[in-house]
C-alpha atoms as a PDB file:
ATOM      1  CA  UNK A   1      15.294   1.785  15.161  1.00  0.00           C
ATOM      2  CA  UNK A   2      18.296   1.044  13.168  1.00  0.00           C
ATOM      3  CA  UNK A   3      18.624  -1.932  10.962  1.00  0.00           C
ATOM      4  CA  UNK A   4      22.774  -1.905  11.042  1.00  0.00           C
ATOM      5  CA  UNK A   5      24.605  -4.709  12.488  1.00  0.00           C
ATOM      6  CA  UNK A   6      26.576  -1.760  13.548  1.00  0.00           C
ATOM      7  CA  UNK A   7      25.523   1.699  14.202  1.00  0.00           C
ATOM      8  CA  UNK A   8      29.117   2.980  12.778  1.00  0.00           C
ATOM      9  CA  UNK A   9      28.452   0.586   9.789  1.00  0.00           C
ATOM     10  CA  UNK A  10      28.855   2.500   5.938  1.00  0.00           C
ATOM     11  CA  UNK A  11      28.015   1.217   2.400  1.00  0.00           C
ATOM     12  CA  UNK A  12      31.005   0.260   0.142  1.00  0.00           C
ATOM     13  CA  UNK A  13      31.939   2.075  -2.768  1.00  0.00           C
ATOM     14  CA  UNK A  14      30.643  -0.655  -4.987  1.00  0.00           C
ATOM     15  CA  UNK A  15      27.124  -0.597  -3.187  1.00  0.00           C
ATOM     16  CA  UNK A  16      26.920   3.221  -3.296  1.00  0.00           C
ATOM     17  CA  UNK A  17      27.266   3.063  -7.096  1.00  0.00           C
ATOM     18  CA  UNK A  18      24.992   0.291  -7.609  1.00  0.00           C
ATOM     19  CA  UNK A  19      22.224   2.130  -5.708  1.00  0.00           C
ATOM     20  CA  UNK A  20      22.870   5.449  -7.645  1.00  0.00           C
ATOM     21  CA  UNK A  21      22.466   3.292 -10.840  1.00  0.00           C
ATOM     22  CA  UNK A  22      19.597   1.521  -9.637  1.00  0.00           C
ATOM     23  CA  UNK A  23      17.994   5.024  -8.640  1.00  0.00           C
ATOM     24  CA  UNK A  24      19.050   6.769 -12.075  1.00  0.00           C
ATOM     25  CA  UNK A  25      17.611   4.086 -13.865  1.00  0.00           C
ATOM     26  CA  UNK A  26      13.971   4.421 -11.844  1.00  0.00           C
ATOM     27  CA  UNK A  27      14.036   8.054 -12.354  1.00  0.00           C
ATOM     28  CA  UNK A  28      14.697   8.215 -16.372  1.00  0.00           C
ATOM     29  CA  UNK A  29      13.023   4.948 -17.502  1.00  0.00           C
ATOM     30  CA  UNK A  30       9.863   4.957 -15.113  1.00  0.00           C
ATOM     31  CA  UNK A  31       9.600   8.701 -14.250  1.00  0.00           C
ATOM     32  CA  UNK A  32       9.988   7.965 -10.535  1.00  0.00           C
ATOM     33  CA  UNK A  33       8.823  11.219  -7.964  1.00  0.00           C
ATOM     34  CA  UNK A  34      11.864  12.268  -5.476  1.00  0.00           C
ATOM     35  CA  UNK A  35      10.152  10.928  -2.445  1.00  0.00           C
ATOM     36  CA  UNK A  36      10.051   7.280  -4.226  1.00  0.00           C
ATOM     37  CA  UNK A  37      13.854   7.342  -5.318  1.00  0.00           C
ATOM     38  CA  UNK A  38      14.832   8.397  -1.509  1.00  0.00           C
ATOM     39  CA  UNK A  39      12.683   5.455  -0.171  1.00  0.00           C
ATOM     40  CA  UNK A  40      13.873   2.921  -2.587  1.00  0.00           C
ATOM     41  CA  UNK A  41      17.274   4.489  -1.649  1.00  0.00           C
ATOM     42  CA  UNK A  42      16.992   4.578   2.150  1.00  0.00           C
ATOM     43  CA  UNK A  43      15.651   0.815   2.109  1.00  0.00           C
ATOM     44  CA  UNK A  44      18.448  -0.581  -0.091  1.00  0.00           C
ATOM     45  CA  UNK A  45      21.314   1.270   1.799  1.00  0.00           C
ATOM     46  CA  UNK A  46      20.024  -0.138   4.876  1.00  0.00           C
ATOM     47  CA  UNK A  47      20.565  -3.681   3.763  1.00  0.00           C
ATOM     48  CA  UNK A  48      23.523  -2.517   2.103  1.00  0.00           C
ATOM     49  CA  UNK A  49      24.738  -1.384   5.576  1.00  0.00           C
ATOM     50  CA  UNK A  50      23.576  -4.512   7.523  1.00  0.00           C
ATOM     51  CA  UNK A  51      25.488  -6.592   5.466  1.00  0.00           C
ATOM     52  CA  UNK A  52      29.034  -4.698   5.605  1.00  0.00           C
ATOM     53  CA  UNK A  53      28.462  -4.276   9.388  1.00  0.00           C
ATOM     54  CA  UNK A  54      27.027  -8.091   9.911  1.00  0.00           C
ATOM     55  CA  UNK A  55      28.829 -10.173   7.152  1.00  0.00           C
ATOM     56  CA  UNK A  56      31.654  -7.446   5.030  1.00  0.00           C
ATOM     57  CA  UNK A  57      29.840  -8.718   2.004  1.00  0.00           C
ATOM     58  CA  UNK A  58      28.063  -6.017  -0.576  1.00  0.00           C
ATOM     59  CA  UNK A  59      24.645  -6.093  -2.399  1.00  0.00           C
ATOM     60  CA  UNK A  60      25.486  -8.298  -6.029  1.00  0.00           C
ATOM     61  CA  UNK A  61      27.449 -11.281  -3.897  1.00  0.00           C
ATOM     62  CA  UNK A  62      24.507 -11.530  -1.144  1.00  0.00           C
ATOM     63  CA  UNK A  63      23.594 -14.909  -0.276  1.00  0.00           C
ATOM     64  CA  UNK A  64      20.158 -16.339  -0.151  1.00  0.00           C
ATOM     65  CA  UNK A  65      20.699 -17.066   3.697  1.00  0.00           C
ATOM     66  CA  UNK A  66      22.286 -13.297   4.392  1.00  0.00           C
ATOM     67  CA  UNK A  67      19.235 -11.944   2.800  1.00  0.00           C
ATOM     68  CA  UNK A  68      16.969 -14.032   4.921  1.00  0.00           C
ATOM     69  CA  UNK A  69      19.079 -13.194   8.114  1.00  0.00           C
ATOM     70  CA  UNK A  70      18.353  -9.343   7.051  1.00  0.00           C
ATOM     71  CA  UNK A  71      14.926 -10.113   6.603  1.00  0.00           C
ATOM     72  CA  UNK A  72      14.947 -11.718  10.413  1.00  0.00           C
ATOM     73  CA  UNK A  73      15.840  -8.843  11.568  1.00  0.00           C
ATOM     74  CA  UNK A  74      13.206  -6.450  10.476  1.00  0.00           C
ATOM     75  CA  UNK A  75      10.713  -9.096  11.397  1.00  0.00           C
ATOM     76  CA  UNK A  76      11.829  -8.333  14.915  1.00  0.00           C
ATOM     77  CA  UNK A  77      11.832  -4.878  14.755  1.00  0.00           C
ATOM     78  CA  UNK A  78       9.506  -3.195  12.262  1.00  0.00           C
ATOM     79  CA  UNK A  79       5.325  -3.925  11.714  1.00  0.00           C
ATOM     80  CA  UNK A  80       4.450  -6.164   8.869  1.00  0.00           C
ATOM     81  CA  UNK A  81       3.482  -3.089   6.595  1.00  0.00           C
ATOM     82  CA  UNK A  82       6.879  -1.566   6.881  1.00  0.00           C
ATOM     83  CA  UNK A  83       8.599  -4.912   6.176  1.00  0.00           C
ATOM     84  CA  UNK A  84       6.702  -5.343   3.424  1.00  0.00           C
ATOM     85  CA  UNK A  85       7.974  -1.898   2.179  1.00  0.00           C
ATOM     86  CA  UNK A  86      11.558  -2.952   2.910  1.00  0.00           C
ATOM     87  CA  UNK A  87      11.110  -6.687   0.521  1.00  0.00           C
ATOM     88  CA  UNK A  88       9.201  -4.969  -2.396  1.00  0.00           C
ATOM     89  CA  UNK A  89      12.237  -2.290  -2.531  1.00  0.00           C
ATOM     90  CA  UNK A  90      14.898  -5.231  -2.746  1.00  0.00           C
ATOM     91  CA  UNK A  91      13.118  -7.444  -5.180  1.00  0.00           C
ATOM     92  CA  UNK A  92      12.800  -3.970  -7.209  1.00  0.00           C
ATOM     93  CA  UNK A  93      15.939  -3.721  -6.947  1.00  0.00           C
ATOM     94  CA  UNK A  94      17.233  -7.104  -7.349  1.00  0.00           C
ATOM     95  CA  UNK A  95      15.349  -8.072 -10.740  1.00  0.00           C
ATOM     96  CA  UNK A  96      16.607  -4.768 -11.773  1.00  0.00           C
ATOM     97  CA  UNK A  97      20.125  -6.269 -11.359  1.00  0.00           C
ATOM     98  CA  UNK A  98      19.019  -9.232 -12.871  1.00  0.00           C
ATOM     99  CA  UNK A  99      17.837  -8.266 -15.806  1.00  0.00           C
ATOM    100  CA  UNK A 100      21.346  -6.479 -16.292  1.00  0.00           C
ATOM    101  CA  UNK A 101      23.309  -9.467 -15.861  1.00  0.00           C
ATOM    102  CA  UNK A 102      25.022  -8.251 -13.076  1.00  0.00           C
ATOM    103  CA  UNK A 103      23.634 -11.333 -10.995  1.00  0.00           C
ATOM    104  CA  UNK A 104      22.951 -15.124 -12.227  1.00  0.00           C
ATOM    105  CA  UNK A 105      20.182 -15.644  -9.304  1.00  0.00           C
ATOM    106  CA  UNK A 106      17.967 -13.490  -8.060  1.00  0.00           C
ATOM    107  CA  UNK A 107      18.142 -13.728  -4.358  1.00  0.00           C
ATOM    108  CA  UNK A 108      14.688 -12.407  -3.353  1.00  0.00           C
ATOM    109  CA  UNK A 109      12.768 -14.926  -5.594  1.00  0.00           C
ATOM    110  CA  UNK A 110      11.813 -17.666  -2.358  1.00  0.00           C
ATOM    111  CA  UNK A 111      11.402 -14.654   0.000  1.00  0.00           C
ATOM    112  CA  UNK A 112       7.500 -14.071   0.873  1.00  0.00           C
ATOM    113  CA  UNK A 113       5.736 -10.715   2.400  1.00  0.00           C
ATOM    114  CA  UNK A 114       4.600 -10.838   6.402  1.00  0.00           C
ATOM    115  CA  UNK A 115       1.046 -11.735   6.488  1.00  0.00           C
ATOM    116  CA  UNK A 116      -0.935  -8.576   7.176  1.00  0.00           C
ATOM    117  CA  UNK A 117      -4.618  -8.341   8.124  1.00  0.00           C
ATOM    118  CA  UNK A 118      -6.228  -6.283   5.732  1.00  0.00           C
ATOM    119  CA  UNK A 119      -7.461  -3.030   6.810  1.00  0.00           C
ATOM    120  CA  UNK A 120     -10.083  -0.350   5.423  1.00  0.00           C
ATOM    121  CA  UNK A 121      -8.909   2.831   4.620  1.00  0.00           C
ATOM    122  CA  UNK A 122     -10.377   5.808   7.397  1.00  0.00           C
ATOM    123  CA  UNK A 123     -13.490   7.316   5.645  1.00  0.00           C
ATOM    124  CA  UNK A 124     -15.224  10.389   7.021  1.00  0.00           C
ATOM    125  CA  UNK A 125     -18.597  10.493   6.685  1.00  0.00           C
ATOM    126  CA  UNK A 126     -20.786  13.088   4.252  1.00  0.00           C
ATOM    127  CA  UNK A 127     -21.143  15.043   7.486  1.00  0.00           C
ATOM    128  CA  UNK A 128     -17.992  14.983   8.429  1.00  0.00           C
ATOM    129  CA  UNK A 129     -16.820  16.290   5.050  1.00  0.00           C
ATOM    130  CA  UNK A 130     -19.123  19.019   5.143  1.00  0.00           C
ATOM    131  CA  UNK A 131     -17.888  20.784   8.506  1.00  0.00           C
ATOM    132  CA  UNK A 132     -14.370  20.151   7.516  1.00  0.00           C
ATOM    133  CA  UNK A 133     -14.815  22.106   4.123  1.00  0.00           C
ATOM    134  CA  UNK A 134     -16.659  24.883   6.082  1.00  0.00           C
ATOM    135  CA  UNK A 135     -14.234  25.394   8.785  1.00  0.00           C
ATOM    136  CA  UNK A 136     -11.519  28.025   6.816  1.00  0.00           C
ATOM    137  CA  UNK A 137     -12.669  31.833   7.532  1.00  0.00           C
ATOM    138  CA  UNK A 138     -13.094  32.583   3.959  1.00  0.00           C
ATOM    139  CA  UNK A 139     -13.145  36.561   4.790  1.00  0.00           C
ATOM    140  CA  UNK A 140      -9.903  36.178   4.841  1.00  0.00           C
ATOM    141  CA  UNK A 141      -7.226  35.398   1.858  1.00  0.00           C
ATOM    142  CA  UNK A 142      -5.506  32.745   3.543  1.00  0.00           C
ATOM    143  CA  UNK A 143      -9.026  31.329   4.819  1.00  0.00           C
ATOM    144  CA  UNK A 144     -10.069  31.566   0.845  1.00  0.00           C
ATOM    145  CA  UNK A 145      -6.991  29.761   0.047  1.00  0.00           C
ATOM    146  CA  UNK A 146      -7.795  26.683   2.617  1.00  0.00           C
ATOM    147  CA  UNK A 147     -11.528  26.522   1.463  1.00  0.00           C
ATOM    148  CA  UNK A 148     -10.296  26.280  -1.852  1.00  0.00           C
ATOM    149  CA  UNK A 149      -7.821  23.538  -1.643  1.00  0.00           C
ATOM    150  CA  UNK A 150     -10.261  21.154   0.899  1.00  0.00           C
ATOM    151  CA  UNK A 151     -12.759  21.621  -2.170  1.00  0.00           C
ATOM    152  CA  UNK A 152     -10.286  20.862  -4.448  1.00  0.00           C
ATOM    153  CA  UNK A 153      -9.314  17.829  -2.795  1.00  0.00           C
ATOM    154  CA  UNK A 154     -12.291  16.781  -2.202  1.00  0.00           C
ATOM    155  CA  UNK A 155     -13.821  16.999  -5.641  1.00  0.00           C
ATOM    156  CA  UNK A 156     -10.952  15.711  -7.211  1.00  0.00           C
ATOM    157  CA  UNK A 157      -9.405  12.886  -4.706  1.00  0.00           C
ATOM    158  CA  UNK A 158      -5.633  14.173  -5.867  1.00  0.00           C
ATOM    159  CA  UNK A 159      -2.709  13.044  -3.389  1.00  0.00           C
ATOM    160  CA  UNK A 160      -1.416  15.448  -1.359  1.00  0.00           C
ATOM    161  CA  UNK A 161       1.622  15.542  -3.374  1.00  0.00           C
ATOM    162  CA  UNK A 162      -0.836  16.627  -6.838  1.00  0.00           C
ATOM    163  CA  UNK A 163      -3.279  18.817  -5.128  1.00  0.00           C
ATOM    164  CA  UNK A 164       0.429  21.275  -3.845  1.00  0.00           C
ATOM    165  CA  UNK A 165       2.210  20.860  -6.878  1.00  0.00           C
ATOM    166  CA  UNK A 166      -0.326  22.449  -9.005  1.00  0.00           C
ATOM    167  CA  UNK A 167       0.402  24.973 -11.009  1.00  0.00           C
ATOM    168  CA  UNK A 168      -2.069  27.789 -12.530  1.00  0.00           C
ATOM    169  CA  UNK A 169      -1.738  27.119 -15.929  1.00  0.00           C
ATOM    170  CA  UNK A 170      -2.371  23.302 -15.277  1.00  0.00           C
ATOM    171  CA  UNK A 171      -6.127  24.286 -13.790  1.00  0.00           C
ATOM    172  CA  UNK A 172      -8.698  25.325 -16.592  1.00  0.00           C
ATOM    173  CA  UNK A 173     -12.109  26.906 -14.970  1.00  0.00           C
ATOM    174  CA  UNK A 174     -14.056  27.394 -17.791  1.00  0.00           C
ATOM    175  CA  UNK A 175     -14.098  23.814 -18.565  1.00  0.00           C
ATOM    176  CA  UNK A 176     -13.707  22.612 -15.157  1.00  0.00           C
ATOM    177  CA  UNK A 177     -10.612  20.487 -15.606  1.00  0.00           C
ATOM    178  CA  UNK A 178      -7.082  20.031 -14.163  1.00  0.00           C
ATOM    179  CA  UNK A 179      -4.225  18.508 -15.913  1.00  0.00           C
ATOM    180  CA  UNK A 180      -2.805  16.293 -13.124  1.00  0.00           C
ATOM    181  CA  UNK A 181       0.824  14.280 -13.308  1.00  0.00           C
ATOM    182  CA  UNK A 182       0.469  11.411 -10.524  1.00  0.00           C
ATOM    183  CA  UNK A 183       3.142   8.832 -10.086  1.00  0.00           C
ATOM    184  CA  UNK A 184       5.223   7.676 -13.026  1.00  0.00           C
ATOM    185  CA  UNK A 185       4.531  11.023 -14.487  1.00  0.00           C
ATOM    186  CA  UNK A 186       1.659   9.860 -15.988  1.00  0.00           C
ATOM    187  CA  UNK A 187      -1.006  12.427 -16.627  1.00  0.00           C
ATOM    188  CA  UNK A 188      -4.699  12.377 -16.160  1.00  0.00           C
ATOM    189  CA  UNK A 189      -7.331  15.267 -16.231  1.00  0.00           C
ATOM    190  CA  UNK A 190     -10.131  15.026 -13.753  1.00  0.00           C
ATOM    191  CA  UNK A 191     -12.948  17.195 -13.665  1.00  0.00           C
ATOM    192  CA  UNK A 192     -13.296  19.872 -10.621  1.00  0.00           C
ATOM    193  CA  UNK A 193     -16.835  19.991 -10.191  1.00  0.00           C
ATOM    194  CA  UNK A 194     -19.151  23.743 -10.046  1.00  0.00           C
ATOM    195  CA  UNK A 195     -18.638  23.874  -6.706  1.00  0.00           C
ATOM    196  CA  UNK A 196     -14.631  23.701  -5.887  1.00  0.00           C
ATOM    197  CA  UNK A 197     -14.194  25.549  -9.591  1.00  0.00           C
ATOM    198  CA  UNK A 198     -16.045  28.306  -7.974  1.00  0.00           C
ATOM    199  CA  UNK A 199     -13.699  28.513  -4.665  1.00  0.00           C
ATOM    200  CA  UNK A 200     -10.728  28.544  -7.175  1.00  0.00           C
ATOM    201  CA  UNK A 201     -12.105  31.555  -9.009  1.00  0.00           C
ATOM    202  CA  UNK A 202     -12.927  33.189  -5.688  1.00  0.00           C
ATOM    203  CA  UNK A 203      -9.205  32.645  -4.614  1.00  0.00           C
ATOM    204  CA  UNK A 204      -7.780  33.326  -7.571  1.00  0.00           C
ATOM    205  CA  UNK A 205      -9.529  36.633  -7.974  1.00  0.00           C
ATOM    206  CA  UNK A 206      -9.815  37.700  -4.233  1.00  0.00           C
ATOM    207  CA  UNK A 207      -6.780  35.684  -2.431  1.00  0.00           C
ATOM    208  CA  UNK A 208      -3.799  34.677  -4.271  1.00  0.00           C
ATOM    209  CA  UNK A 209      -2.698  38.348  -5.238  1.00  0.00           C
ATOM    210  CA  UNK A 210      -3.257  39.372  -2.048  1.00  0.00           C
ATOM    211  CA  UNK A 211      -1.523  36.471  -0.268  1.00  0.00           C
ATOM    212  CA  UNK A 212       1.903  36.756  -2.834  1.00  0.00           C
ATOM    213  CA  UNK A 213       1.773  40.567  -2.489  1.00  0.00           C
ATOM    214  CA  UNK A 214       2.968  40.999  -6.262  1.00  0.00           C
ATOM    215  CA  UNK A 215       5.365  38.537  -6.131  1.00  0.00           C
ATOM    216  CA  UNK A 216       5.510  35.609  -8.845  1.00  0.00           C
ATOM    217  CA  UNK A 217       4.956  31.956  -8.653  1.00  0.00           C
ATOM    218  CA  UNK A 218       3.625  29.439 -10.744  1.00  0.00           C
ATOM    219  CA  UNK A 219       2.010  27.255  -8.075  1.00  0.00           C
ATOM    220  CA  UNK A 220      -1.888  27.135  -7.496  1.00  0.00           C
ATOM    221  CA  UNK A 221      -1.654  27.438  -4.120  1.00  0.00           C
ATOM    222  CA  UNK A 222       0.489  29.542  -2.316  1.00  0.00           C
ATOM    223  CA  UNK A 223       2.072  30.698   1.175  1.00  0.00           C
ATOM    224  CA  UNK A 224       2.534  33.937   2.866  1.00  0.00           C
ATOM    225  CA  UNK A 225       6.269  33.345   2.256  1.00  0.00           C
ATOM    226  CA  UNK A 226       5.509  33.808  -1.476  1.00  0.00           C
ATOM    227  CA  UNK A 227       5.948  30.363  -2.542  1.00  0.00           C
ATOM    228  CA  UNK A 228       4.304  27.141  -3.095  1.00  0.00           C
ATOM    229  CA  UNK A 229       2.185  25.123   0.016  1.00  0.00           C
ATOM    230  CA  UNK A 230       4.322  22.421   1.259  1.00  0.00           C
ATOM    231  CA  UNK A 231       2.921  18.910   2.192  1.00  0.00           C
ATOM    232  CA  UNK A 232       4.000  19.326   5.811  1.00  0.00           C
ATOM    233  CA  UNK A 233       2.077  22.879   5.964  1.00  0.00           C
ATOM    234  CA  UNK A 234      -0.889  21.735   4.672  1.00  0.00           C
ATOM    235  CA  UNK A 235      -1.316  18.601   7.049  1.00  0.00           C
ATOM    236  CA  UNK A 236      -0.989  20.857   9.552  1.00  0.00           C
ATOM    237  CA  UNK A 237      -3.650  22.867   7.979  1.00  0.00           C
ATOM    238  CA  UNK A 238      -6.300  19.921   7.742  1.00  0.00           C
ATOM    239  CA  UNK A 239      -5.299  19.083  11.379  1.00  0.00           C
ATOM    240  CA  UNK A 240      -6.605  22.364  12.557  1.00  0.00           C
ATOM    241  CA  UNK A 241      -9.514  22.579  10.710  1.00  0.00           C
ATOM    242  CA  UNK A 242     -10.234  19.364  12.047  1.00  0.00           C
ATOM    243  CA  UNK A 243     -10.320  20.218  15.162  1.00  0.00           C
ATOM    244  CA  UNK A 244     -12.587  23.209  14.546  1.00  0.00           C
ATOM    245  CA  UNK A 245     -15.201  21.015  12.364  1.00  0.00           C
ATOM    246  CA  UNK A 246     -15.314  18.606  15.693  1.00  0.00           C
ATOM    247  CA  UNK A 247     -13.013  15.678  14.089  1.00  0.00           C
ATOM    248  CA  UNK A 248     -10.698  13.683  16.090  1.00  0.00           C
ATOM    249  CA  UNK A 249      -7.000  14.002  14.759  1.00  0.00           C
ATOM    250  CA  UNK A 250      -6.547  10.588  14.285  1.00  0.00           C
ATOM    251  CA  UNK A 251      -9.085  10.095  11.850  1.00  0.00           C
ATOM    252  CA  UNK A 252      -7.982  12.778   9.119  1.00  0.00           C
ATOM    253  CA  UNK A 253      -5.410  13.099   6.836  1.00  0.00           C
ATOM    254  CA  UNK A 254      -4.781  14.635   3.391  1.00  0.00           C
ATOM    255  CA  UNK A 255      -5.083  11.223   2.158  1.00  0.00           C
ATOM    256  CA  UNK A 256      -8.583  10.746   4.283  1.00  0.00           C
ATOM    257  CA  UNK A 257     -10.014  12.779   2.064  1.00  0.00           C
ATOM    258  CA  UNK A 258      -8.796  11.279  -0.886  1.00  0.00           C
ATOM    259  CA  UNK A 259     -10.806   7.879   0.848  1.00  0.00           C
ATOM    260  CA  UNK A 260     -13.833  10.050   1.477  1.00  0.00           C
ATOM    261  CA  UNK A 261     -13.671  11.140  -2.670  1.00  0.00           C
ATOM    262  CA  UNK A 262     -13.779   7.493  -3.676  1.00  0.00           C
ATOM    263  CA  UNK A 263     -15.859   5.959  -1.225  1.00  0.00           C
ATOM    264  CA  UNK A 264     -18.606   8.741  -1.713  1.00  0.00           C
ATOM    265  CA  UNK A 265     -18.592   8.232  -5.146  1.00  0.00           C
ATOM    266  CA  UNK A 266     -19.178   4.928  -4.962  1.00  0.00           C
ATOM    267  CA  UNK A 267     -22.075   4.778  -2.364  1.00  0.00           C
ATOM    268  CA  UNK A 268     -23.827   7.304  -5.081  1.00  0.00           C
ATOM    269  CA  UNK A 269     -23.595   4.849  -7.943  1.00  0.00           C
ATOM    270  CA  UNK A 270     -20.383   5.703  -9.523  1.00  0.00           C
ATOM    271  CA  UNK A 271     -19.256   2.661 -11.770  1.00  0.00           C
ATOM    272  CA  UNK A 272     -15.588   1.237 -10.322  1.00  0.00           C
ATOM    273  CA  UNK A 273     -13.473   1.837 -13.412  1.00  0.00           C
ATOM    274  CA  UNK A 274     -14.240   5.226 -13.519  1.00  0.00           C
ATOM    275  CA  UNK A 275     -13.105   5.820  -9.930  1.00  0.00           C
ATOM    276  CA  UNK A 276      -9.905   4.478 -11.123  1.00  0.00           C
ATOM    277  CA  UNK A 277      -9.676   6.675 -13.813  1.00  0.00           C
ATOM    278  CA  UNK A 278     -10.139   9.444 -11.594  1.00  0.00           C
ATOM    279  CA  UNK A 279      -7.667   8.593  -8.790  1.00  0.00           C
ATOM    280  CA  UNK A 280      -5.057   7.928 -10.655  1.00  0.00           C
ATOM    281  CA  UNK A 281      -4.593   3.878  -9.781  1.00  0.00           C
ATOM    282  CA  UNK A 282      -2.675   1.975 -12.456  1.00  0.00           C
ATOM    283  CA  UNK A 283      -4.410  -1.263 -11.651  1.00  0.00           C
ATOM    284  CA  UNK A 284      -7.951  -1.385 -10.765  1.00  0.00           C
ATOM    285  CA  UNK A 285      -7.360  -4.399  -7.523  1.00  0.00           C
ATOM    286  CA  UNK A 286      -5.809  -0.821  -5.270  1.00  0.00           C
ATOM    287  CA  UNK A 287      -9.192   0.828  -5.819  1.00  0.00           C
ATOM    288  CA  UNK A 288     -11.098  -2.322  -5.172  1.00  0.00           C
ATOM    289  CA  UNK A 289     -10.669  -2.031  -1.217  1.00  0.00           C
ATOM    290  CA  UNK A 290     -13.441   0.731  -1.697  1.00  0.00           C
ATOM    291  CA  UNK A 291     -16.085  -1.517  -2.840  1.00  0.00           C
ATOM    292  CA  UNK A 292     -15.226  -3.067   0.830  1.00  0.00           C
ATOM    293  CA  UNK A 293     -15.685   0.540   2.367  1.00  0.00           C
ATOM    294  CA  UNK A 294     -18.861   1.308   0.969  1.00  0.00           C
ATOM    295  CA  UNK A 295     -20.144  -1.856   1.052  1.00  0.00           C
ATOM    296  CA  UNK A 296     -19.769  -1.328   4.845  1.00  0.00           C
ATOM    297  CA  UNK A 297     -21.213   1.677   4.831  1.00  0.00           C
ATOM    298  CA  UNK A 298     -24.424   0.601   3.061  1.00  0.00           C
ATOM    299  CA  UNK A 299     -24.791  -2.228   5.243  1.00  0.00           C
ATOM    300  CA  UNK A 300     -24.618   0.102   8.187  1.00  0.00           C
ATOM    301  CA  UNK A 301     -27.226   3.049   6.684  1.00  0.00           C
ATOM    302  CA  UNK A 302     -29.526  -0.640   6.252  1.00  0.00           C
ATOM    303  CA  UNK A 303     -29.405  -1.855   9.256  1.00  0.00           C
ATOM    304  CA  UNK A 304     -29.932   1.732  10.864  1.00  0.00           C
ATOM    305  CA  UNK A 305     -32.995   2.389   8.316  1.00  0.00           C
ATOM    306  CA  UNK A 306     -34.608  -0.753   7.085  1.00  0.00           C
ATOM    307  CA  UNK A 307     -37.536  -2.069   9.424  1.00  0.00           C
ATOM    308  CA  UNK A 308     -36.090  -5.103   8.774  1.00  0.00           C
ATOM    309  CA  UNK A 309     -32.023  -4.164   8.945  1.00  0.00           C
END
């Protein structure tokens, strides 16, 4: 649903290039990905919008009372995690300004997020995993190609957005490593496992060649259109295979696995800080909410198994 005061509503000229600063500066001081400079874009020419259509002001002269009439709005229209979205990109974006001297106050400072009952990420179980990962027809290069990439995802816990953007030279199978860049840029290596190194080799030797028929491209993983697997085409993928392995729909997702990587590890003793390391989290309190998942899922394998659970 639109946030505009009016549906025919545009940005001014002054609030078009304060968001293309604003965006610049993300990108070359903070290494931003695309997809995080088009939502911090979309969110802040939304407001932008509201307030031409709603009050002909523009961004640097909004009042604390316009902001919270903005902020109103999407109360009555969006869920608290999408609000939530909305505030952290103006704050961002605000303190940005701030720190510029382009504003005196920052306007965001008194505004607080919806309240949000926290929620557990969707975890599939070791079971689960297991018919997922067996589900590709690996007799088949494109089959090879799926097997390979569920293992990889698996083993590693990479987003979606890492395990497709992988590129060959950035995987090394002897040592069983892969030089990842997450957000920010920043780059970890995280060890593949015997396993998932051995489905790379087998698609990399029996699939990939056959899949690019001679053609050339950098990427790990790779479409019968010759170029590089797409997020959309591969959550299609892992919704089919789902289906086949006997999982409902709505409890997988790229990112599910990425859950099932850290929770799993931590139900078999791995130590917290590590699993950090591995995922890619910049502060330790995002991979916390796991200790809640497997927590739960200890208590439940208790209860089930202990003559006194």
């Amino acid at each position: 649903m639109p946030l505009t005061a009016d549906s025919q509503a545009t940005m001014s000229v002054v609030d078009s290039n304060a968001i293309d600063q604003f965006c610049d500066a993300l990108w070359l001081e903070d290494g931003l990905a695309k997809t995080s400079l088009d939502s911090y874009r979309s969110d802040i020419s939304q407001f932008a919008k509201w307030l031409l259509g709603k009050n002909k002001t523009t961004l640097l002269c909004v009042s604390e009372v316009e902001l919270l009439g903005f902020v109103a709005e999407l109360a009555r229209k969006l869920r608290p995690k999408s609000q939530s979205r909305y505030l952290s990109s103006l704050r961002r974006f605000y303190r940005w300004q701030l720190s510029r001297g382009r504003i005196t106050v920052d306007p965001t400072l008194k505004l607080s997020n919806p309240f949000q009952a926290a929620g557990l990420p969707k975890v599939l179980s070791e079971k689960d995993v297991e018919n997922l990962l067996a589900a590709p027809n690996t007799a088949i290069p494109l089959g090879l190609r799926d097997r390979a990439m569920l293992e990889t995802l698996y083993a590693t816990g990479l987003r979606v957005s890492e395990l497709v953007n992988l590129k060959t030279h950035e995987v090394n199978l002897v040592d069983g490593v892969i030089r990842v860049f997450g957000k920010g840029n920043k780059e970890r290596l995280v060890p593949l496992g015997e396993i998932s190194t051995d489905w790379i080799r087998q698609y990399h030797s029996a699939g990939r060649q056959q899949i690019l028929r001679d053609q050339l491209c950098d990427s790990l993983f790779v479409t019968s259109r010759c170029g590089p697997m797409t997020r959309q085409m591969f959550w299609t993928l892992i919704n089919r295979y789902a289906i086949q392995a006997g999982i409902s729909t709505t409890k997988i997702s790229p990112h599910v696995l990425r859950h099932a990587f850290a929770t799993h590890l931590l139900n078999h003793g791995a130590d917290l800080r590590v699993v950090q390391m591995l995922l890619g989290h910049a502060d330790i309190t995002t991979t916390q909410i796991y200790v809640h998942v497997a927590g739960e899922r200890l208590r439940t394998l208790h209860k089930a198994h202990h003559p006194r659970g």
